[in-house]
N, C-alpha and C. Protein backbone atom coordinates (compact mmCIF):
# COMPACT_ATOMS: atom_id res chain seq x y z
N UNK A 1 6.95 4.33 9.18
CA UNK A 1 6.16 3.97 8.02
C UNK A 1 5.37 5.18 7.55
N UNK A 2 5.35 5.51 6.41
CA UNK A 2 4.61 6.59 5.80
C UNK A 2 3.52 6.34 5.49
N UNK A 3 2.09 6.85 6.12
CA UNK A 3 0.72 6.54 5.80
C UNK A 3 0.77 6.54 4.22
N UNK A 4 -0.11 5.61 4.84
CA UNK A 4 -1.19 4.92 2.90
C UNK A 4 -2.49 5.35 2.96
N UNK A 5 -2.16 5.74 1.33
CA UNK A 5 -3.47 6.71 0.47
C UNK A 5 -4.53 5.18 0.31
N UNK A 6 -5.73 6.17 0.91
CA UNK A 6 -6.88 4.77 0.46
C UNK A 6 -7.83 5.26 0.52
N UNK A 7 -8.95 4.80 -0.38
CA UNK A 7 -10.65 5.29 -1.23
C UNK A 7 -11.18 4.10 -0.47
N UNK A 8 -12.57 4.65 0.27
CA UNK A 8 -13.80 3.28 0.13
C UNK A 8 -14.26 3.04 -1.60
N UNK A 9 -14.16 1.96 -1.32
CA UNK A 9 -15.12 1.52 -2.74
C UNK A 9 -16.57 1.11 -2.10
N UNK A 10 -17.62 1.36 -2.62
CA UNK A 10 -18.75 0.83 -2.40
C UNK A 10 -19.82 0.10 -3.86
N UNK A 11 -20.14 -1.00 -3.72
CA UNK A 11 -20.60 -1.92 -4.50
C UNK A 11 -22.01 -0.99 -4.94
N UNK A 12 -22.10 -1.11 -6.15
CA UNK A 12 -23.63 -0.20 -6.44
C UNK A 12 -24.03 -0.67 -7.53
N UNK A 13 -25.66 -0.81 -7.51
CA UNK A 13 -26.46 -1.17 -8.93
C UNK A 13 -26.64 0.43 -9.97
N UNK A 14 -26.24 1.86 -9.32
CA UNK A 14 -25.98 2.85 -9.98
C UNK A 14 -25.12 3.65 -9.35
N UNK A 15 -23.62 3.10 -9.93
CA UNK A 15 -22.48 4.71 -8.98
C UNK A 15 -22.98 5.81 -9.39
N UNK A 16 -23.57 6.37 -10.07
CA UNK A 16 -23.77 7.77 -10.75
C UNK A 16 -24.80 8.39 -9.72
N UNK A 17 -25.92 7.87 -9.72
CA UNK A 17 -27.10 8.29 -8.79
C UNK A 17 -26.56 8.01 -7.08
N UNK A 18 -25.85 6.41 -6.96
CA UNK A 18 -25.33 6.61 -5.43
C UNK A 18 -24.34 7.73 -4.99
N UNK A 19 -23.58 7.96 -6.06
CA UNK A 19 -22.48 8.98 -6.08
C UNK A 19 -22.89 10.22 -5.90
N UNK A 20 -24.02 10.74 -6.24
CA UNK A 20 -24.86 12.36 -6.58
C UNK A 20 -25.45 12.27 -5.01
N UNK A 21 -26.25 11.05 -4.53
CA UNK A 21 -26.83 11.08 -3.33
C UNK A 21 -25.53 11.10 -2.00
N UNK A 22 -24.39 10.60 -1.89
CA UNK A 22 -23.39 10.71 -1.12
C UNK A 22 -22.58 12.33 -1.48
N UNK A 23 -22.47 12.78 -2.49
CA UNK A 23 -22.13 13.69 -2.56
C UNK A 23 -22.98 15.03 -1.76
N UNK A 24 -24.24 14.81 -1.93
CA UNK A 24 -25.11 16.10 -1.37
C UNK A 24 -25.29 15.17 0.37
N UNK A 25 -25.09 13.89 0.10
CA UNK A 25 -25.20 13.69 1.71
C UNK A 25 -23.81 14.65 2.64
N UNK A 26 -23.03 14.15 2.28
CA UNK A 26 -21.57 14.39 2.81
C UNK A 26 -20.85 15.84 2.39
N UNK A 27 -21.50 16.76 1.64
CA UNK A 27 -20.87 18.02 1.18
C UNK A 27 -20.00 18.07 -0.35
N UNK A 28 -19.41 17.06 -0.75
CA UNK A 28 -19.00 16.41 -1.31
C UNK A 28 -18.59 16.55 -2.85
N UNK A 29 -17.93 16.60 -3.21
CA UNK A 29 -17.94 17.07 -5.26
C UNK A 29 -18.37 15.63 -5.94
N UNK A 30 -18.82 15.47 -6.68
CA UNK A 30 -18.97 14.40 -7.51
C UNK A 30 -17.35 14.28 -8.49
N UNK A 31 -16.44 13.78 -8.46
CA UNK A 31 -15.50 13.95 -9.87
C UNK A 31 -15.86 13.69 -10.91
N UNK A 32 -15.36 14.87 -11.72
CA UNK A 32 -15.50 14.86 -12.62
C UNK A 32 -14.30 14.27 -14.22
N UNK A 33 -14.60 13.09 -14.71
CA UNK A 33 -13.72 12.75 -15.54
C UNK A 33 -13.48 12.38 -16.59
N UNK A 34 -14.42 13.68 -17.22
CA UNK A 34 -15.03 14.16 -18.34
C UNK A 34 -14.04 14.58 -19.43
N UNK A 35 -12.50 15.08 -19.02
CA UNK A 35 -11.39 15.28 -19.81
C UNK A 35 -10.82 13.93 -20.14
N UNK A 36 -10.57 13.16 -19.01
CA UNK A 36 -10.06 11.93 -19.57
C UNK A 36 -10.63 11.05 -19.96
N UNK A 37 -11.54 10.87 -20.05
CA UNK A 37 -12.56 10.47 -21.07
C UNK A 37 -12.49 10.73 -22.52
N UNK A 38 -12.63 11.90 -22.50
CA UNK A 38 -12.63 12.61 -24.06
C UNK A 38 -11.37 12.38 -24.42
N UNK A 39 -9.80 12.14 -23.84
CA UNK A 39 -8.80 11.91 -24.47
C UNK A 39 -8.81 10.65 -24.92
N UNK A 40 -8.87 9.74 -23.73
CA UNK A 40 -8.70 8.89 -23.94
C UNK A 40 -9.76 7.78 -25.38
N UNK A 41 -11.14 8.77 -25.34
CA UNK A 41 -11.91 8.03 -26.70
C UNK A 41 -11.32 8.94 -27.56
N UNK A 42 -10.38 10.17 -27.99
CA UNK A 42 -9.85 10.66 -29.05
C UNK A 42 -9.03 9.72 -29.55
N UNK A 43 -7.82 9.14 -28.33
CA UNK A 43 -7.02 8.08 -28.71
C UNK A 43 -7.04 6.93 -29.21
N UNK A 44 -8.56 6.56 -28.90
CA UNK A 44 -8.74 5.07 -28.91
C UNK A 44 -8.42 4.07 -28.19
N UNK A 45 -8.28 4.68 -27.02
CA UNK A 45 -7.77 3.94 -25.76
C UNK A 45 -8.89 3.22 -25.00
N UNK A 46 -10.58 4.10 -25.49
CA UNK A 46 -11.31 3.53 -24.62
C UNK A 46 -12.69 3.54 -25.52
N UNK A 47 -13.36 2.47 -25.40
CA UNK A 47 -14.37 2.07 -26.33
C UNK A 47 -15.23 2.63 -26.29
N UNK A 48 -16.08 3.09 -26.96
CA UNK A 48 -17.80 4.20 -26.57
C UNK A 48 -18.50 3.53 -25.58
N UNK A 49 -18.45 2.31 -25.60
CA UNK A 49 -19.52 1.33 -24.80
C UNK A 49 -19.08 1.70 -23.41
N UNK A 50 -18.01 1.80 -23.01
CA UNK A 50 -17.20 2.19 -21.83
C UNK A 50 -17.44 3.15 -21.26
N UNK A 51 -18.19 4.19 -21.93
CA UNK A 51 -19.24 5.67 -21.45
C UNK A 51 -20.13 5.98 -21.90
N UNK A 52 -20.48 6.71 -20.36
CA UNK A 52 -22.21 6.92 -20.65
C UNK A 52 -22.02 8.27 -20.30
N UNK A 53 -23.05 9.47 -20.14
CA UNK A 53 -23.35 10.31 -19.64
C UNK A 53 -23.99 10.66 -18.26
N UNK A 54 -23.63 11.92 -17.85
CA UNK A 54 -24.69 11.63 -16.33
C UNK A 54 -24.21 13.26 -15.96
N UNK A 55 -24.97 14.02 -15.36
CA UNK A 55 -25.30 15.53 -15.17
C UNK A 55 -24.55 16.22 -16.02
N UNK A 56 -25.03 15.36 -17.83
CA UNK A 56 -24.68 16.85 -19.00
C UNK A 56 -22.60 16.39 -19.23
N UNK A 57 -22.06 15.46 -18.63
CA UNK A 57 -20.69 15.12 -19.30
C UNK A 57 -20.31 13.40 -19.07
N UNK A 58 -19.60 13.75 -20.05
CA UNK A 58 -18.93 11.88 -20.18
C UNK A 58 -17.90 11.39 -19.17
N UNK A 59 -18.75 10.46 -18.66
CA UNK A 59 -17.89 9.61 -17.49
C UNK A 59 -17.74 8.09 -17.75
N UNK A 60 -16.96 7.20 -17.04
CA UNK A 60 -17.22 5.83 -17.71
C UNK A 60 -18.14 4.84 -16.68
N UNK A 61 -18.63 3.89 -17.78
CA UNK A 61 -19.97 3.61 -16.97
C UNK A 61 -19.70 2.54 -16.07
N UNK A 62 -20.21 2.86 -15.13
CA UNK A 62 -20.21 1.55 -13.91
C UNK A 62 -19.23 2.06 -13.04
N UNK A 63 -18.70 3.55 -13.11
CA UNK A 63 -17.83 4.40 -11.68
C UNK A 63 -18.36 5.39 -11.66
N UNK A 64 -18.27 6.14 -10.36
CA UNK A 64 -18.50 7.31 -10.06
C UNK A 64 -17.80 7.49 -9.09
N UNK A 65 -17.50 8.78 -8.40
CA UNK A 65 -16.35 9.33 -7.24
C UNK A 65 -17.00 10.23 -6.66
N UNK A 66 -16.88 10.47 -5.44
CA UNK A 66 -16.73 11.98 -4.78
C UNK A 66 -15.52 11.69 -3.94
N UNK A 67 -15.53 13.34 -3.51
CA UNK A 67 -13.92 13.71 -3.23
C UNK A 67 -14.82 15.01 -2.05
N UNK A 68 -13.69 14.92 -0.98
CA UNK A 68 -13.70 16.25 -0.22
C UNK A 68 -13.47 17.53 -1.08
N UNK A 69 -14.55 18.58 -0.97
CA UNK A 69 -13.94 19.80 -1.52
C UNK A 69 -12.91 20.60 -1.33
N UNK A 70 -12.34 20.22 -0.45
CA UNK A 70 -10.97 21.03 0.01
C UNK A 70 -9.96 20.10 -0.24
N UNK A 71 -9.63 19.22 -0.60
CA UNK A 71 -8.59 17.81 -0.93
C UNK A 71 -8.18 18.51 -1.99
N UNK A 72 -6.92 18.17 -2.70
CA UNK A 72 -6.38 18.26 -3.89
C UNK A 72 -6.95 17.58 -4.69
N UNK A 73 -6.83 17.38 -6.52
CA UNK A 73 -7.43 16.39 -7.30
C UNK A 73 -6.41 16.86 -8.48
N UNK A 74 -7.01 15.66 -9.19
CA UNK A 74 -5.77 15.79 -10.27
C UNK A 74 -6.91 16.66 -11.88
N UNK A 75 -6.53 17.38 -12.05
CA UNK A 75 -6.89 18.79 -13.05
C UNK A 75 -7.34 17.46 -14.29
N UNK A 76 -6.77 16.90 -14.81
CA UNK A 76 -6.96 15.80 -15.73
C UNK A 76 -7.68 14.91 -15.77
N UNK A 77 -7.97 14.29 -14.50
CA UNK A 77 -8.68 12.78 -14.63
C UNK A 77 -9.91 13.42 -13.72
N UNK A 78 -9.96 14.22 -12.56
CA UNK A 78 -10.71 14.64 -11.63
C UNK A 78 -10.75 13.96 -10.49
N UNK A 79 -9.81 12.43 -10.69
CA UNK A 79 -9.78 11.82 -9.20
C UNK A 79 -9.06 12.75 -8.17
N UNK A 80 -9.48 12.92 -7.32
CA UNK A 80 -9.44 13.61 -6.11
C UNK A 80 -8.26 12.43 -4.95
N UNK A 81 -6.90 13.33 -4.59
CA UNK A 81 -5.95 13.04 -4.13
C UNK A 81 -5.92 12.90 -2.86
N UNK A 82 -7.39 12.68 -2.12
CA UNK A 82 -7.59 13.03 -0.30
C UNK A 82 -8.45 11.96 -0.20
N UNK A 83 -9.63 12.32 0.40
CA UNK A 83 -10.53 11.60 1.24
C UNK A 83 -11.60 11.68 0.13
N UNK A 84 -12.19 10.22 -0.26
CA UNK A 84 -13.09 9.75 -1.58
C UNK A 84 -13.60 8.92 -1.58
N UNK A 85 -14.79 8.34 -1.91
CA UNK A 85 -15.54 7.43 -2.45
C UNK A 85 -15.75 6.89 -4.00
N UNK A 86 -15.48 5.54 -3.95
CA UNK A 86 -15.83 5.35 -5.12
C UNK A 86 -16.91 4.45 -5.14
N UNK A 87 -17.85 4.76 -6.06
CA UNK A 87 -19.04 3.38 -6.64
C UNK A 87 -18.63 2.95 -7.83
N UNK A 88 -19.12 1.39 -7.50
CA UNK A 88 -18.67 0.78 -8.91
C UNK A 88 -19.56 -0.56 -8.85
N UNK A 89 -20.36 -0.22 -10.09
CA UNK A 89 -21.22 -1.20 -10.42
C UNK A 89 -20.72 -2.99 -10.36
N UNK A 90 -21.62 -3.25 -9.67
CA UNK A 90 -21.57 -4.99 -9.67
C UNK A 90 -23.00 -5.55 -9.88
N UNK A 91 -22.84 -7.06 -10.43
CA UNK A 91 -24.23 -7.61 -11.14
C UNK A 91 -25.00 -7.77 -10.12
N UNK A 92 -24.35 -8.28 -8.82
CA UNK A 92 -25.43 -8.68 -7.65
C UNK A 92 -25.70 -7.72 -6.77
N UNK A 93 -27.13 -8.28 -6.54
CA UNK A 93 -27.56 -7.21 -5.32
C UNK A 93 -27.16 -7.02 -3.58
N UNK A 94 -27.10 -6.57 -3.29
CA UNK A 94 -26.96 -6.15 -1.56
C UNK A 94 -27.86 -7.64 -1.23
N UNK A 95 -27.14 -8.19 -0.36
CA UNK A 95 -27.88 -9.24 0.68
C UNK A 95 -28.23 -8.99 1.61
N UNK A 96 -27.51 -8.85 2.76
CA UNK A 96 -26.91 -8.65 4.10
C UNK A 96 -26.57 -7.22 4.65
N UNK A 97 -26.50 -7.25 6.02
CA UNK A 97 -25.66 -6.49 6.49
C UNK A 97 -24.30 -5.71 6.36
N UNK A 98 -24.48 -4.45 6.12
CA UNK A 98 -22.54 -4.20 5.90
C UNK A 98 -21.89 -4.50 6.87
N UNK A 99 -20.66 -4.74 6.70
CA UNK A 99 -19.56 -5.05 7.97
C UNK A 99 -18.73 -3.91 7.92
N UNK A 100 -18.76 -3.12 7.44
CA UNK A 100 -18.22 -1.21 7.08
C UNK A 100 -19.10 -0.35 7.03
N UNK A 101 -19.42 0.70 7.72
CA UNK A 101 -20.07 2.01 7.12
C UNK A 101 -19.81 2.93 7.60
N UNK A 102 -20.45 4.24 7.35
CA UNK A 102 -19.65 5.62 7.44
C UNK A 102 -21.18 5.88 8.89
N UNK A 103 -20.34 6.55 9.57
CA UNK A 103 -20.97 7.46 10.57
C UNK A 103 -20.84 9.02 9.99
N UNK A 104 -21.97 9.64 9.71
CA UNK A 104 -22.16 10.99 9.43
C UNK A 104 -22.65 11.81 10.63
N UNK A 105 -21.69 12.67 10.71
CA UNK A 105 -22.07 13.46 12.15
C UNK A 105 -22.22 14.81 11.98
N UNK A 106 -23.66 14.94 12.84
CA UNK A 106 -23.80 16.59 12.63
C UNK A 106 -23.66 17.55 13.58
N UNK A 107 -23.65 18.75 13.44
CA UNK A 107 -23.48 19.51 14.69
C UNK A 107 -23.75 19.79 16.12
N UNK A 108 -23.50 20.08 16.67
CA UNK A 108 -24.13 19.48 18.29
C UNK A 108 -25.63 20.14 18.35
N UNK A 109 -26.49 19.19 18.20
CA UNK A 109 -27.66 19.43 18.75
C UNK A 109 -28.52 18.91 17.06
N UNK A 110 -27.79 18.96 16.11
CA UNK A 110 -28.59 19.00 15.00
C UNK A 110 -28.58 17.91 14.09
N UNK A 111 -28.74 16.97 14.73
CA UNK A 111 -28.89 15.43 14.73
C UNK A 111 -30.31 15.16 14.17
N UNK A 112 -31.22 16.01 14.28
CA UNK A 112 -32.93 15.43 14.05
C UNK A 112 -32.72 16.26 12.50
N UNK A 113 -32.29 17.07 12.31
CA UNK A 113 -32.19 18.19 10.95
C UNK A 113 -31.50 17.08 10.36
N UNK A 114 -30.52 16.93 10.81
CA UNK A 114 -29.56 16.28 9.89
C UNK A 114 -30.10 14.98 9.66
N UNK A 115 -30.68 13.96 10.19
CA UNK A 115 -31.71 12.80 9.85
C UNK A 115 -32.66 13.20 8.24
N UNK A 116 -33.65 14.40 9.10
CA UNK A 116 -34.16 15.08 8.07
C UNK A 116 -33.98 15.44 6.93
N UNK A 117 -32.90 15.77 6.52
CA UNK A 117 -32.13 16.45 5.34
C UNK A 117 -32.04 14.97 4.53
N UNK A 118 -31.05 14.29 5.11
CA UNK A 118 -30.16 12.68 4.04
C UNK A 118 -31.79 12.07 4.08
N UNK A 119 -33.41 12.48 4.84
CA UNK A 119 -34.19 11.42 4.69
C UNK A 119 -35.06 12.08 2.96
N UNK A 120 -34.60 13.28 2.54
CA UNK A 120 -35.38 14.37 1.76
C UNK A 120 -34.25 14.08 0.64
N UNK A 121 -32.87 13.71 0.67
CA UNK A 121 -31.90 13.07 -0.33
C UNK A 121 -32.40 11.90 -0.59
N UNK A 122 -33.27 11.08 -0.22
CA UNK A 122 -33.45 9.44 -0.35
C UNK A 122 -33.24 8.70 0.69
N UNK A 123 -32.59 8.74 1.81
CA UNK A 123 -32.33 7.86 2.99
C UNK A 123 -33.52 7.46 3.57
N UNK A 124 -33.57 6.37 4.27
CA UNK A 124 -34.81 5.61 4.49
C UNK A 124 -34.33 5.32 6.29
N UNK A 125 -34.67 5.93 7.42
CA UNK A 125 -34.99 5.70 8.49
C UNK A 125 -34.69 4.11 9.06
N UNK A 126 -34.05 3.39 9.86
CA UNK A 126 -34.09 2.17 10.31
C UNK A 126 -34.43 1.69 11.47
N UNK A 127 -33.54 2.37 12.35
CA UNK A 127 -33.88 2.14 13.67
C UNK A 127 -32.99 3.51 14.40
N UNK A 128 -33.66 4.16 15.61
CA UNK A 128 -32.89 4.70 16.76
C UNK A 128 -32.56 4.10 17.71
N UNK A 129 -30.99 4.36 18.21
CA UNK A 129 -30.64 4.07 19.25
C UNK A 129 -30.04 5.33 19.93
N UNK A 130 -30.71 5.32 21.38
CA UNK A 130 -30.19 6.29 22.47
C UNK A 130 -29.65 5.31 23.69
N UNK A 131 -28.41 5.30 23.77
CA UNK A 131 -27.45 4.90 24.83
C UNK A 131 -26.85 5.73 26.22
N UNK A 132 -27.67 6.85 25.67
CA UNK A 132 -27.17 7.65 26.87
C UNK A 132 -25.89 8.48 26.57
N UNK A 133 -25.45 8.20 27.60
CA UNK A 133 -23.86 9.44 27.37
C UNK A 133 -23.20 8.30 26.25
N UNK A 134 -23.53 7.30 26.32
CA UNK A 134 -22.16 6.99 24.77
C UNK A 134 -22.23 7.06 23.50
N UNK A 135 -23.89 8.02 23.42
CA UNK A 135 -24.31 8.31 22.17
C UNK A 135 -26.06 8.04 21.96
N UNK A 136 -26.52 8.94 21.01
CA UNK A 136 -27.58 8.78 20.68
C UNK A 136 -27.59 9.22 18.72
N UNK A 137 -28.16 7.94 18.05
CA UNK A 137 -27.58 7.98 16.49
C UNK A 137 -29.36 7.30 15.95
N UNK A 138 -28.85 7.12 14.60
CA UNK A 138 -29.94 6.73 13.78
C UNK A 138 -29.60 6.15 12.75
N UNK A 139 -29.77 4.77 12.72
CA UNK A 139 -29.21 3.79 11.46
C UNK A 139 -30.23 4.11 10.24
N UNK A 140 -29.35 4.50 9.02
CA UNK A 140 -30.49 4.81 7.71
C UNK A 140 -29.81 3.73 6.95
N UNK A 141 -30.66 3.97 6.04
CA UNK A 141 -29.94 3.60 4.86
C UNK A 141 -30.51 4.50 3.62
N UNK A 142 -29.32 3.96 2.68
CA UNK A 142 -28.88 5.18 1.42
C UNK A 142 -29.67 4.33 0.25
N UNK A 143 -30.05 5.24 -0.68
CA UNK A 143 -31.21 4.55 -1.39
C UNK A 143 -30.68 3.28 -2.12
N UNK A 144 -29.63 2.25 -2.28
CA UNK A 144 -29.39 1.42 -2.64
C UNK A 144 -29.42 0.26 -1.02
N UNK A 145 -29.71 1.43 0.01
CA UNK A 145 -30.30 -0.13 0.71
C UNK A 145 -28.59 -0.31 1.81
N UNK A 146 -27.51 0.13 1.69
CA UNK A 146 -26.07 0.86 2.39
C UNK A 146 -26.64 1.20 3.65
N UNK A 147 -25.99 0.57 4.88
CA UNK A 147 -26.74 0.91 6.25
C UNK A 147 -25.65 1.98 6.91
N UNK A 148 -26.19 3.25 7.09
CA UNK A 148 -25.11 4.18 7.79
C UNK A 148 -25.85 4.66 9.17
N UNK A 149 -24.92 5.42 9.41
CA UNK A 149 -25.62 5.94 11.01
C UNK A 149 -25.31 7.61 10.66
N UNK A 150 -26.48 7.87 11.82
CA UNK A 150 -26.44 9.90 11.75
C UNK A 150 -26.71 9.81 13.08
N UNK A 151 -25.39 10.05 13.56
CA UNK A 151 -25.28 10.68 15.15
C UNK A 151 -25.10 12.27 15.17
């Protein structure tokens, strides 16, 4: 069987701002899809209401992406052909607990920096857990309230 291509989607009250904060969390490019945009409202394929702006170019509203910087992407649309995130606006808010999240891991020893850093992006502190040898991490969450860990 030949592996399958697959994006997290993550539910957001702003992909644009969650997207900018995961991007500088994770290293990350924001995509950019600012060409197909502009074709596609040349054509009339896509309604004005359908885009908004966000760091100075036209994207459509209620998505945003990041992409690994070293992944391929497509020159046209800017979706990124590797490892990606997408946000995409929904009406309701976060309830609960996620039953998915990303573990962000930092270099050996630089686990308290790296807390530090995503807490100076917006991340909000939750709880530590030290287990000993099977790990010692730190549940945050991402300013929409997204529970991740920084081991």
């Amino acid at each position: 069987m030949t592996p399958l291509h697959w994006k997290l989607v993550v539910d957001s009250r702003d992909a644009a701002t969650l997207a900018d904060f995961w991007a500088a969390a994770l290293g990350y490019a924001v995509e950019d899809p600012s060409v197909l945009v502009d074709r596609l409202l040349a054509a009339g394929q896509l309604p004005p209401e359908a885009v908004t702006e966000h760091g100075g170019r036209r994207t459509f509203r209620g998505y945003a992406a990041v992409r690994h910087p070293d992944d391929p992407f497509d020159e046209v649309s800017g979706i990124g052909k590797g490892r990606r995130l997408l946000f995409q606006d929904v009406p309701e808010p976060k309830t609960v607990k996620n039953r998915l999240h990303l573990d962000v891991h930092a270099e050996p020893g630089g686990r308290d920096a790296l807390v530090a850093r995503l807490e100076a992006l917006g991340a909000t502190r939750v709880r530590e857990f030290d287990e000993g040898p099977v790990g010692h991490w730190w549940v945050l969450r991402d300013p929409e309230g997204n529970e991740f860990c920084a081991t």
